[in-house]
PDB file of N, CA and C in Angstrom:
ATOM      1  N   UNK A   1     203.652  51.319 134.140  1.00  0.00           N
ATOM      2  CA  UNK A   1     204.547  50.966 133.054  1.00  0.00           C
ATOM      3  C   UNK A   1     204.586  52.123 132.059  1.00  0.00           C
ATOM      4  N   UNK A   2     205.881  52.622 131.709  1.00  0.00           N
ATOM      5  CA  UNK A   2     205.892  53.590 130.173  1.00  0.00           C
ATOM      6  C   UNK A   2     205.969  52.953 129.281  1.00  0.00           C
ATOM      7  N   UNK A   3     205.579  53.662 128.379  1.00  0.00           N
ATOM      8  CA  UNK A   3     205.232  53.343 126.962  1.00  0.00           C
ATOM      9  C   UNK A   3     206.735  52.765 126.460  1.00  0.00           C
ATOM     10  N   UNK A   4     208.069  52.975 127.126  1.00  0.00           N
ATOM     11  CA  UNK A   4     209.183  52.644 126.613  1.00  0.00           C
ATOM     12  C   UNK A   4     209.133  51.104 127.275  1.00  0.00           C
ATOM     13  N   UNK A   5     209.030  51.085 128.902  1.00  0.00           N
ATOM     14  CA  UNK A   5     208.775  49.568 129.271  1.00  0.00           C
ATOM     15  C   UNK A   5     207.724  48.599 128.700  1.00  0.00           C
ATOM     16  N   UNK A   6     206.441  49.466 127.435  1.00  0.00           N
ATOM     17  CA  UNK A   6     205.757  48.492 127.398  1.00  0.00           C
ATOM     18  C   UNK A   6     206.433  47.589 126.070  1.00  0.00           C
ATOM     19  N   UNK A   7     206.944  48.801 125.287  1.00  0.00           N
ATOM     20  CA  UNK A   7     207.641  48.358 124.332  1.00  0.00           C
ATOM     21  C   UNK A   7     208.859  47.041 124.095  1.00  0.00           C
ATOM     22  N   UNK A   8     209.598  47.745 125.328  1.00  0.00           N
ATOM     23  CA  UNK A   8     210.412  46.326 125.949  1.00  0.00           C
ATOM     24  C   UNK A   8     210.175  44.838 126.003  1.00  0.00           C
ATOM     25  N   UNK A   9     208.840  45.167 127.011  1.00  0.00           N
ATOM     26  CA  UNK A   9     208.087  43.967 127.515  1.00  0.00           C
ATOM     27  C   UNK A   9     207.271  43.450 126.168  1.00  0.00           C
ATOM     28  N   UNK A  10     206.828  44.127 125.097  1.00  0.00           N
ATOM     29  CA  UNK A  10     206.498  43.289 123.867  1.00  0.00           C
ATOM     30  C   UNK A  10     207.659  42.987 123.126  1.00  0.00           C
ATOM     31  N   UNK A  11     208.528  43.173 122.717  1.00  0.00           N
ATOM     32  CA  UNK A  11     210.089  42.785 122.387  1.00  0.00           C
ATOM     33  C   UNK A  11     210.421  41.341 122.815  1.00  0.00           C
ATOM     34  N   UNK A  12     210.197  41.528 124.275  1.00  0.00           N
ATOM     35  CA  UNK A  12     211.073  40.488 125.003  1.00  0.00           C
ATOM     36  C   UNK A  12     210.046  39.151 124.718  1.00  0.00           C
ATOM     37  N   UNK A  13     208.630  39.796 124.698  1.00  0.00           N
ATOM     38  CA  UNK A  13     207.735  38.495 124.968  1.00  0.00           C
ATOM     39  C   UNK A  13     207.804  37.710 123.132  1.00  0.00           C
ATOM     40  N   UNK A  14     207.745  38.844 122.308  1.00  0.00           N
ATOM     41  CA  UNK A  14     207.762  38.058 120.976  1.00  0.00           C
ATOM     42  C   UNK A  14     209.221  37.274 120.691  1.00  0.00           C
ATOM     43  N   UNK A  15     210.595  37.695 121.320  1.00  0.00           N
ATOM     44  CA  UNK A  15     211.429  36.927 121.268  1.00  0.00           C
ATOM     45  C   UNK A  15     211.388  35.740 122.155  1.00  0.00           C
ATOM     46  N   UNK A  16     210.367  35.761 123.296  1.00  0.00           N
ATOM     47  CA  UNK A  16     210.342  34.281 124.078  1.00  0.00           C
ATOM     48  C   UNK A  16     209.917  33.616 123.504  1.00  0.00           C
ATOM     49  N   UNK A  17     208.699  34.308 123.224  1.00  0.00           N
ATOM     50  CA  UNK A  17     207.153  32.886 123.053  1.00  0.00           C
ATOM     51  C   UNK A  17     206.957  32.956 121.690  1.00  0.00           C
ATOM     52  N   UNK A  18     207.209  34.021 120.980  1.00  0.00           N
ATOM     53  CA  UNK A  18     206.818  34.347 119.915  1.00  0.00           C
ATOM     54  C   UNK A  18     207.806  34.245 118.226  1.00  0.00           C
ATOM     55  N   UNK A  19     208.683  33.473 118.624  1.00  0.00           N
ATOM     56  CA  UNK A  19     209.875  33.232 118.195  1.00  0.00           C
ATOM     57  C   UNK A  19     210.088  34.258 117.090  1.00  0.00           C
ATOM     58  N   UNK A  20     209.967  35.073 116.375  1.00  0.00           N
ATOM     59  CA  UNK A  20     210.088  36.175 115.800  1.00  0.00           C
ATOM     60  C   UNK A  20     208.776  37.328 115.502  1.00  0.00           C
ATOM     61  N   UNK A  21     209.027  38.156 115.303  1.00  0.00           N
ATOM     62  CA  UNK A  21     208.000  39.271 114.925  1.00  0.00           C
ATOM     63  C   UNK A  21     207.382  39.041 113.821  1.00  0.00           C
ATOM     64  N   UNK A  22     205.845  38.695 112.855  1.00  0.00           N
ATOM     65  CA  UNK A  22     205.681  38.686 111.931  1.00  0.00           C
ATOM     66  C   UNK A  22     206.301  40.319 110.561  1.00  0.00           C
ATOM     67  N   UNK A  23     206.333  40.167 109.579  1.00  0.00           N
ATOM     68  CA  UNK A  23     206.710  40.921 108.958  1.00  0.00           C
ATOM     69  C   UNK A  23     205.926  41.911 109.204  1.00  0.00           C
ATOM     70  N   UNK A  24     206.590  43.215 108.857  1.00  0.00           N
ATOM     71  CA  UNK A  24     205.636  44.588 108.552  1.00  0.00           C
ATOM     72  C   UNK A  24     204.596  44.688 108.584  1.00  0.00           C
ATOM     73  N   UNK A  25     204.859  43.904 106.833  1.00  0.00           N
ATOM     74  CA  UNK A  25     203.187  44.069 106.102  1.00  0.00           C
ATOM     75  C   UNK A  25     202.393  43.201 106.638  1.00  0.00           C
ATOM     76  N   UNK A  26     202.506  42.386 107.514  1.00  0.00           N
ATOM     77  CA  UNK A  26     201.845  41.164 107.738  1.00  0.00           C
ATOM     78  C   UNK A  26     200.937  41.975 108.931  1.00  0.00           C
ATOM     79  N   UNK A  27     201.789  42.384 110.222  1.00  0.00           N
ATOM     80  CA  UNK A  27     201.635  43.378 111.292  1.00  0.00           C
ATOM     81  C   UNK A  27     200.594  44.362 111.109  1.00  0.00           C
ATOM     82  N   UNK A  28     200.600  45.301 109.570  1.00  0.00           N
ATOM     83  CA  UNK A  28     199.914  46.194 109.827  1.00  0.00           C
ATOM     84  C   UNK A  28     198.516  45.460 109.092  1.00  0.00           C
ATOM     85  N   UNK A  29     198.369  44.453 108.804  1.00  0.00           N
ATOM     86  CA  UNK A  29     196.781  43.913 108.395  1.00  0.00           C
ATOM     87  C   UNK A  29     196.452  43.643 109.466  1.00  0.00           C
ATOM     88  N   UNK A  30     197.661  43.060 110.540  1.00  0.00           N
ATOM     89  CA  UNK A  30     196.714  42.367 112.005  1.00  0.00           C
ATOM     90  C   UNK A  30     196.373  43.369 112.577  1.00  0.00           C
ATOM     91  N   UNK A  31     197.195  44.845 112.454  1.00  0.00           N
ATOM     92  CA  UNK A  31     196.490  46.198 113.175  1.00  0.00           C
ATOM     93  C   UNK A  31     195.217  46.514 112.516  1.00  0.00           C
ATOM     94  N   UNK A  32     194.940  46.461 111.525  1.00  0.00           N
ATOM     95  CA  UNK A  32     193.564  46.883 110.896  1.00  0.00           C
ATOM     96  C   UNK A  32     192.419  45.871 111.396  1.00  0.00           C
ATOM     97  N   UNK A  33     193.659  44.252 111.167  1.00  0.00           N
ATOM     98  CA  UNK A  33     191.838  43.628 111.765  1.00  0.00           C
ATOM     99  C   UNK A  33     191.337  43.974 113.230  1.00  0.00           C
ATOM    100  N   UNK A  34     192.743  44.050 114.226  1.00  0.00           N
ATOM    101  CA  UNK A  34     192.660  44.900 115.202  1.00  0.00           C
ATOM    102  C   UNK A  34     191.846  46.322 115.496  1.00  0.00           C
ATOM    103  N   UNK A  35     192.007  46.746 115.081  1.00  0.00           N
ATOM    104  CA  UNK A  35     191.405  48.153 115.047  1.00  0.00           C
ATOM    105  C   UNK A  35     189.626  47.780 114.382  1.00  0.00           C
ATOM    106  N   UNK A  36     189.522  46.935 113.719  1.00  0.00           N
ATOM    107  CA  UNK A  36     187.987  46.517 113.314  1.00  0.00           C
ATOM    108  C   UNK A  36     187.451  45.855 114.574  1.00  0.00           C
ATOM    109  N   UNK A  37     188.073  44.916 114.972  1.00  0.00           N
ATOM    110  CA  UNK A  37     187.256  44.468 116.216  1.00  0.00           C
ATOM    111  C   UNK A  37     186.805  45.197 117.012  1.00  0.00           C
ATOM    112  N   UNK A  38     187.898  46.660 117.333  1.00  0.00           N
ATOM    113  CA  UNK A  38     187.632  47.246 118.193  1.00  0.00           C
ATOM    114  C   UNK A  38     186.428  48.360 117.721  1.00  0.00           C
ATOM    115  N   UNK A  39     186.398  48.535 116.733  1.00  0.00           N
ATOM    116  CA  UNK A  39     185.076  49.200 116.240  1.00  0.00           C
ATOM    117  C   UNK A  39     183.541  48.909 115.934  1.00  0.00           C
ATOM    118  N   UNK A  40     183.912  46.989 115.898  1.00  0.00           N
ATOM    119  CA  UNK A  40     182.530  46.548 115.982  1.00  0.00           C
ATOM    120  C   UNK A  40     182.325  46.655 117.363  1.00  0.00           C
ATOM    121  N   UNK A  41     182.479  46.413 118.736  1.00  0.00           N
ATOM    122  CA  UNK A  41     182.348  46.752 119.630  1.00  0.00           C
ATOM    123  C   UNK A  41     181.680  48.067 119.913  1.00  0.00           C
ATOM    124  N   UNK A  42     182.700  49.266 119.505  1.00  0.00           N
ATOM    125  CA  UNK A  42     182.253  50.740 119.558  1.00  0.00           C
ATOM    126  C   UNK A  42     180.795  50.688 118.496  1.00  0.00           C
ATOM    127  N   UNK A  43     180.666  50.369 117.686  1.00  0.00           N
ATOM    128  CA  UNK A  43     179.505  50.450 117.057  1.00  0.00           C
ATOM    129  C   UNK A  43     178.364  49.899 117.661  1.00  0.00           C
ATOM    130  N   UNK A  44     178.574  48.657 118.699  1.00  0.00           N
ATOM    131  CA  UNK A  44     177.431  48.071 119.192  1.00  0.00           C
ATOM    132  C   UNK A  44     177.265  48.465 120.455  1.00  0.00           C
ATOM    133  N   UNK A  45     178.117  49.040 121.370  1.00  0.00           N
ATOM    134  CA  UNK A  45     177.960  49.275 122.928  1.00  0.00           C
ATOM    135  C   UNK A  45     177.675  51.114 122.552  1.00  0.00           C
ATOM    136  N   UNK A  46     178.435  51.640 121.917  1.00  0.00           N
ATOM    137  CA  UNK A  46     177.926  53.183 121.777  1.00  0.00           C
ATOM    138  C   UNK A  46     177.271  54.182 120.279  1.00  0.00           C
ATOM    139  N   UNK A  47     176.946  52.606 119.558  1.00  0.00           N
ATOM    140  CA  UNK A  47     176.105  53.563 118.255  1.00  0.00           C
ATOM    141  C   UNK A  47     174.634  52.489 117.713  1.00  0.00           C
ATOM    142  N   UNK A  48     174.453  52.212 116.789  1.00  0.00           N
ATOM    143  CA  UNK A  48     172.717  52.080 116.876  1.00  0.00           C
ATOM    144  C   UNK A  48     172.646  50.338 116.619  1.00  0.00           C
ATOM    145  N   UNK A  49     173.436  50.146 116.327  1.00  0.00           N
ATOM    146  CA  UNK A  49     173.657  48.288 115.935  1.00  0.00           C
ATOM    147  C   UNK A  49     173.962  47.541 117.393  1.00  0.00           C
ATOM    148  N   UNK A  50     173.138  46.102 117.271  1.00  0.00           N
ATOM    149  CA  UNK A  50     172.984  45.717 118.465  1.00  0.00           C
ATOM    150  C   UNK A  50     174.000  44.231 118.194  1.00  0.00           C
ATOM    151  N   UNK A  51     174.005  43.868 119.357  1.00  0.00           N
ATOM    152  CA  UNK A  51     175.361  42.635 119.357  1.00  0.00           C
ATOM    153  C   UNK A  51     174.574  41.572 118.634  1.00  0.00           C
ATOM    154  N   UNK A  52     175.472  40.687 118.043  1.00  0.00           N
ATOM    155  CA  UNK A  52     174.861  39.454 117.733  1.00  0.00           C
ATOM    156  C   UNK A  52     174.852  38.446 118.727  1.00  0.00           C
ATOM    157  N   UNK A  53     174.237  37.424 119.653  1.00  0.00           N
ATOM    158  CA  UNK A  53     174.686  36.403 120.487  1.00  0.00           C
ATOM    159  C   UNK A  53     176.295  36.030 120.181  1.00  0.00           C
ATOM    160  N   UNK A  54     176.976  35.451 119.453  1.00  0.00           N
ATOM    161  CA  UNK A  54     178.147  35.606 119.144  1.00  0.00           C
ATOM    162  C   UNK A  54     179.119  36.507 120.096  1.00  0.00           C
ATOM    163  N   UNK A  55     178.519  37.827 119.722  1.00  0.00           N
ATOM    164  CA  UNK A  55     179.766  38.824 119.874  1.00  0.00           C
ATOM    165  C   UNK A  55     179.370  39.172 121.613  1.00  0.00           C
ATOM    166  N   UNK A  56     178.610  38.861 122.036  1.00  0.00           N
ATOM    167  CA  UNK A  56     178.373  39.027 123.785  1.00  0.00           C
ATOM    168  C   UNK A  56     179.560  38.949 124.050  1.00  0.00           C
ATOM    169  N   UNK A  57     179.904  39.585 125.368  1.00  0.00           N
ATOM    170  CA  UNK A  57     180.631  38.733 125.701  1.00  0.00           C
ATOM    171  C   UNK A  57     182.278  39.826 125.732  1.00  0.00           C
ATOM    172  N   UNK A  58     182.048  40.973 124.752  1.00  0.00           N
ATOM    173  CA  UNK A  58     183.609  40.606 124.350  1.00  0.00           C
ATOM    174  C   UNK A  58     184.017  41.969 125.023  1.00  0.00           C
ATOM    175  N   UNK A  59     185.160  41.932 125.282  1.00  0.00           N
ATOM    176  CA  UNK A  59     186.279  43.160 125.601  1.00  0.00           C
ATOM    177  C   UNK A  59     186.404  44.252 125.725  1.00  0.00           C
ATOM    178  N   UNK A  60     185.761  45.868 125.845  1.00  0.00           N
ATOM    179  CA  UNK A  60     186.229  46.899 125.043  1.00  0.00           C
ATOM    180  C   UNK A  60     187.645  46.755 125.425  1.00  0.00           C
ATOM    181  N   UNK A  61     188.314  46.516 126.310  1.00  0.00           N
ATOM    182  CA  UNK A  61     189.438  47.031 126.760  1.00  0.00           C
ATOM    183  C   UNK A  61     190.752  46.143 126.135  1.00  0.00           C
ATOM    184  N   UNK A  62     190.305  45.257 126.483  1.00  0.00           N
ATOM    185  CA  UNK A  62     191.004  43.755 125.277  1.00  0.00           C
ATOM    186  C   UNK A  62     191.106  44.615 124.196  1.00  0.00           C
ATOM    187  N   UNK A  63     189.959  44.784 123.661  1.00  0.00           N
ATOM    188  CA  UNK A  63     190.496  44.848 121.981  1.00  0.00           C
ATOM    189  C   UNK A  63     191.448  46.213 121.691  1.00  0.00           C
ATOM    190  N   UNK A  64     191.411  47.062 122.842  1.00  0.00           N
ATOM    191  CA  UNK A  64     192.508  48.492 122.745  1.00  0.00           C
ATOM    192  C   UNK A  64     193.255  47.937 123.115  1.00  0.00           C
ATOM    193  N   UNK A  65     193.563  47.293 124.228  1.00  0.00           N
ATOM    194  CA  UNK A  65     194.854  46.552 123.978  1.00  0.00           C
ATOM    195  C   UNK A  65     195.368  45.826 123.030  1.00  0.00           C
ATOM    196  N   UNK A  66     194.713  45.172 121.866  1.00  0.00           N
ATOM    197  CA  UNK A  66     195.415  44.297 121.280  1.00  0.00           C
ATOM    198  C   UNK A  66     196.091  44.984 120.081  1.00  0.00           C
ATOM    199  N   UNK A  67     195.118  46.548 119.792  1.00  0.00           N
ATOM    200  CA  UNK A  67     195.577  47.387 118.820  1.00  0.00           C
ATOM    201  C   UNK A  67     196.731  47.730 119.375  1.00  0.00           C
ATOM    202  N   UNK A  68     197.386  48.303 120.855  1.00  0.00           N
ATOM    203  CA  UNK A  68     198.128  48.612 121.052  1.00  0.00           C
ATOM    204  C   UNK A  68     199.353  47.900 120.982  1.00  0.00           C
ATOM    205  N   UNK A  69     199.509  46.671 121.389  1.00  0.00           N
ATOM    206  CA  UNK A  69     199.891  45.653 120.916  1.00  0.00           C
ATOM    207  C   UNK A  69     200.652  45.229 119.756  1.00  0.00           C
ATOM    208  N   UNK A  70     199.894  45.421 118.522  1.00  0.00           N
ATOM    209  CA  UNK A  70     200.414  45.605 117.273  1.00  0.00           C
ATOM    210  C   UNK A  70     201.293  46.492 117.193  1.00  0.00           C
ATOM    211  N   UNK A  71     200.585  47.607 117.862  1.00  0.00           N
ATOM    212  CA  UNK A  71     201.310  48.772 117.343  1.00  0.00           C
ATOM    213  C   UNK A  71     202.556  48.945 117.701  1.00  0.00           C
ATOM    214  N   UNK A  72     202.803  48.673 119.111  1.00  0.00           N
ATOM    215  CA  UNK A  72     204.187  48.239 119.284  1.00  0.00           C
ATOM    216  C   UNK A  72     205.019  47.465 118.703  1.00  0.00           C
ATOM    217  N   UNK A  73     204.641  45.991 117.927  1.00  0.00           N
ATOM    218  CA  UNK A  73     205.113  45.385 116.981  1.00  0.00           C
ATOM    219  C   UNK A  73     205.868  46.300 116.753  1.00  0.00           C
ATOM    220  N   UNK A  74     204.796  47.130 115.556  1.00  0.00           N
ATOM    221  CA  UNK A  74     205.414  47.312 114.213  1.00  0.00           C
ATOM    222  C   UNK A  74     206.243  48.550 114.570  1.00  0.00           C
ATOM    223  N   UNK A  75     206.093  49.614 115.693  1.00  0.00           N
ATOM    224  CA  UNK A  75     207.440  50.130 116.013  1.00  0.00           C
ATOM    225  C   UNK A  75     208.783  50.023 116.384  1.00  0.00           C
ATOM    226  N   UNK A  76     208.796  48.390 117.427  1.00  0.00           N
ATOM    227  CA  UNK A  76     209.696  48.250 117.409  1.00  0.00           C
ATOM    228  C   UNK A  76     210.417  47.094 116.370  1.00  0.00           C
ATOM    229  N   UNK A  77     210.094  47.332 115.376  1.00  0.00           N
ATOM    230  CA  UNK A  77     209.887  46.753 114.249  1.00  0.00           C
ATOM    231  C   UNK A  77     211.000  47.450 113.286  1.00  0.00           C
ATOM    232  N   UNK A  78     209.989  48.983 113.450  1.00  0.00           N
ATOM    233  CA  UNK A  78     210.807  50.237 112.269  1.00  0.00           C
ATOM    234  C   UNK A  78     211.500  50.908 113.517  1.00  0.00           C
ATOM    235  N   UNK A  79     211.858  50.925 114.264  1.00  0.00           N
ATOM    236  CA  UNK A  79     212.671  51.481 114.934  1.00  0.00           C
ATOM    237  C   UNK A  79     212.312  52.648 115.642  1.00  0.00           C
ATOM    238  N   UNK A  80     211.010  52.588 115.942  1.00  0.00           N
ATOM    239  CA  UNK A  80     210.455  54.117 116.293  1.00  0.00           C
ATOM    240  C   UNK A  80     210.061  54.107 117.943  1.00  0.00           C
ATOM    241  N   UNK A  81     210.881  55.008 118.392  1.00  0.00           N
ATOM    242  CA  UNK A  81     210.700  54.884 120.086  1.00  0.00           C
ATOM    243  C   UNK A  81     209.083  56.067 120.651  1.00  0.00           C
ATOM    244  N   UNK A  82     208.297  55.507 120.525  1.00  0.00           N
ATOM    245  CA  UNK A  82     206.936  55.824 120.490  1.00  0.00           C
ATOM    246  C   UNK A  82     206.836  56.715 121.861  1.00  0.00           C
ATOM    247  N   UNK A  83     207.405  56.703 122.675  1.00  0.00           N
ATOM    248  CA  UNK A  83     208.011  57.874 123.933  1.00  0.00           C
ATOM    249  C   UNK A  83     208.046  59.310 123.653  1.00  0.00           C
ATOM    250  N   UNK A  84     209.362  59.126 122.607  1.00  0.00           N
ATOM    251  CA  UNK A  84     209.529  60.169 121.916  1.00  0.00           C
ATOM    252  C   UNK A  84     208.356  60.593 120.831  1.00  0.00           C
ATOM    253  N   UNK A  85     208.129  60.019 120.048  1.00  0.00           N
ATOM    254  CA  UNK A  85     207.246  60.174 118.916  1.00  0.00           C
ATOM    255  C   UNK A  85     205.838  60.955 119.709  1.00  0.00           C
ATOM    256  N   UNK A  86     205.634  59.994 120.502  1.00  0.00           N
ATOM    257  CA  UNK A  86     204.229  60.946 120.988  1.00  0.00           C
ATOM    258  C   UNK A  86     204.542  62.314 122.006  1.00  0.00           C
ATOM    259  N   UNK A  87     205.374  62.293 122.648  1.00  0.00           N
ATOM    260  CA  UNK A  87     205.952  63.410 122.824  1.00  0.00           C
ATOM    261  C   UNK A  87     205.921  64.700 122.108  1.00  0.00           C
ATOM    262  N   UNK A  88     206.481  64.410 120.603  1.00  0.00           N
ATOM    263  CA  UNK A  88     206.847  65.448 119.495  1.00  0.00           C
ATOM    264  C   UNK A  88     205.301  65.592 118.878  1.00  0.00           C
ATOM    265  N   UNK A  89     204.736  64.601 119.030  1.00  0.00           N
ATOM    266  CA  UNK A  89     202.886  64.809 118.399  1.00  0.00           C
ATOM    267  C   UNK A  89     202.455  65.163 119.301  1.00  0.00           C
ATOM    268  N   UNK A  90     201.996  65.188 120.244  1.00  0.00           N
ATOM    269  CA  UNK A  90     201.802  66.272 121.798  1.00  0.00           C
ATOM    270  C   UNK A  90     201.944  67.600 121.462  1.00  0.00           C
ATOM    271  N   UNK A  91     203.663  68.139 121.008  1.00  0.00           N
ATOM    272  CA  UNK A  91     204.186  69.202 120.608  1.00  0.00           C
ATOM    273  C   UNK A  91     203.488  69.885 119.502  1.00  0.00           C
ATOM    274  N   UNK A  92     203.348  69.120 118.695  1.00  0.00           N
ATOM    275  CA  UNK A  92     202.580  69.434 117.649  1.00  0.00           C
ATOM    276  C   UNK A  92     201.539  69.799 117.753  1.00  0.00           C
ATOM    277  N   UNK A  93     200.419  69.348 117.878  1.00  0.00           N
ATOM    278  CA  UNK A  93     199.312  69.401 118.232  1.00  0.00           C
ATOM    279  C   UNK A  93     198.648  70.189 119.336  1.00  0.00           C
ATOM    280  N   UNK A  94     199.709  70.896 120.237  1.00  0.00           N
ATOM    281  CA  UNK A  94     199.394  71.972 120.658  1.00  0.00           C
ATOM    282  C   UNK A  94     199.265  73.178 120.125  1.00  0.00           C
ATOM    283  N   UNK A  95     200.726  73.166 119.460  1.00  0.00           N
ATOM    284  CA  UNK A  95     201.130  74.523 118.747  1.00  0.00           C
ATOM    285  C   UNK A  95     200.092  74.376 117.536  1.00  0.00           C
ATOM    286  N   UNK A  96     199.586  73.396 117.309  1.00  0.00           N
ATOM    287  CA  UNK A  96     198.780  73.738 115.836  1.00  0.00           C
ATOM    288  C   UNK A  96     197.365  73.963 116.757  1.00  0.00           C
ATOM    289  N   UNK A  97     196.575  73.828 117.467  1.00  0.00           N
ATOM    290  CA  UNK A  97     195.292  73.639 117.972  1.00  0.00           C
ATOM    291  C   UNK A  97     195.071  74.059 119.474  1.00  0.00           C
ATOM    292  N   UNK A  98     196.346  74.887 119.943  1.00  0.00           N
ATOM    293  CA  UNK A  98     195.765  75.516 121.244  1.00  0.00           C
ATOM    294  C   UNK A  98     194.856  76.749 121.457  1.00  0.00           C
ATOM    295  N   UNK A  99     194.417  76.792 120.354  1.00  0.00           N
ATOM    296  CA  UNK A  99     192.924  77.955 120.514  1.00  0.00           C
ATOM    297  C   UNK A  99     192.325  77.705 119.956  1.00  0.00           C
ATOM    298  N   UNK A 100     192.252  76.496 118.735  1.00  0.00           N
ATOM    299  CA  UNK A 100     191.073  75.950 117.740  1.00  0.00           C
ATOM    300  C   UNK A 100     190.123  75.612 118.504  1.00  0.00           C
ATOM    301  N   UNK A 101     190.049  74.717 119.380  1.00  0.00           N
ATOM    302  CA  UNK A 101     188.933  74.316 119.987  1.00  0.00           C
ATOM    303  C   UNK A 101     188.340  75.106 120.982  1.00  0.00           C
ATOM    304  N   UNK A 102     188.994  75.818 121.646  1.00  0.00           N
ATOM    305  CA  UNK A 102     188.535  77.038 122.482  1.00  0.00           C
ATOM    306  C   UNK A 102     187.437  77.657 121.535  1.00  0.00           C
ATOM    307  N   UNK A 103     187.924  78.415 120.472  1.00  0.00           N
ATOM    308  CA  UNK A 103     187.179  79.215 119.695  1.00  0.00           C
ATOM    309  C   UNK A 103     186.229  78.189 118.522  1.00  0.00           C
ATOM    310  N   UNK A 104     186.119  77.091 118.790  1.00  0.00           N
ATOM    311  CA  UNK A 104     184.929  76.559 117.839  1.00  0.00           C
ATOM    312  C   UNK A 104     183.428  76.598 118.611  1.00  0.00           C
ATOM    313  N   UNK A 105     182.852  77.010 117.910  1.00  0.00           N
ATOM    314  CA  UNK A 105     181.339  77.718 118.570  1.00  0.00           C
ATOM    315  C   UNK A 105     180.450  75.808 118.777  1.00  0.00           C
ATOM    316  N   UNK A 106     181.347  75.032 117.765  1.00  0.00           N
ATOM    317  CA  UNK A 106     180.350  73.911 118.266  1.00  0.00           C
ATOM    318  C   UNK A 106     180.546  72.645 118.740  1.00  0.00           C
ATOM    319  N   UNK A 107     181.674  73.289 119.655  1.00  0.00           N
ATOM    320  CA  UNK A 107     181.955  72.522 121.126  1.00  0.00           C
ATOM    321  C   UNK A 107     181.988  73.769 122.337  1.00  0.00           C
TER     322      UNK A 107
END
């Protein structure tokens, strides 16, 4: 699937099941709580904090998906074809950093 079909396929599913898109602002708090879940995870499977019984159990991959998820929301939301967009940040990010990391002594 591309990133343009996934976009689609969240479109189509929030107009089935989902009878409209929550607002913006509403969207980008569910991306943050999104993006927290997915960091308590990263904090407990790859840094020094250990799970609570509770949190067993849960996702890494789920919870990148669910950020991604949002994120599509809220693009196809503002109108931003994320195909393109990461494309042009690709672009970017070459031309700004194709010898930075080569030449950093601490990597």
């Amino acid at each position: 699937m591309t990133i343009s079909e996934a976009q689609q396929e969240v479109d189509t599913w929030i107009k089935t099941y989902g009878v409209r898109y929550f607002s913006e602002l509403t969207n980008m708090a569910i991306l943050t709580e999104e993006v927290g879940e997915l960091a308590r995870i990263m904090a407990r499977t790859y840094g020094d904090q250990s799970f609570k019984k509770s949190e067993l159990g849960k996702d890494l991959g789920d919870e990148m998906a669910d950020v991604l998820w949002v994120l599509m929301c809220l693009a196809n939301q503002t109108g931003i074809d994320l195909t393109e967009e990461f494309r042009k940040n690709l672009e970017k990010k070459t031309a700004r950093d194709k010898d930075r990391h080569r030449e950093n002594p601490k990597l």
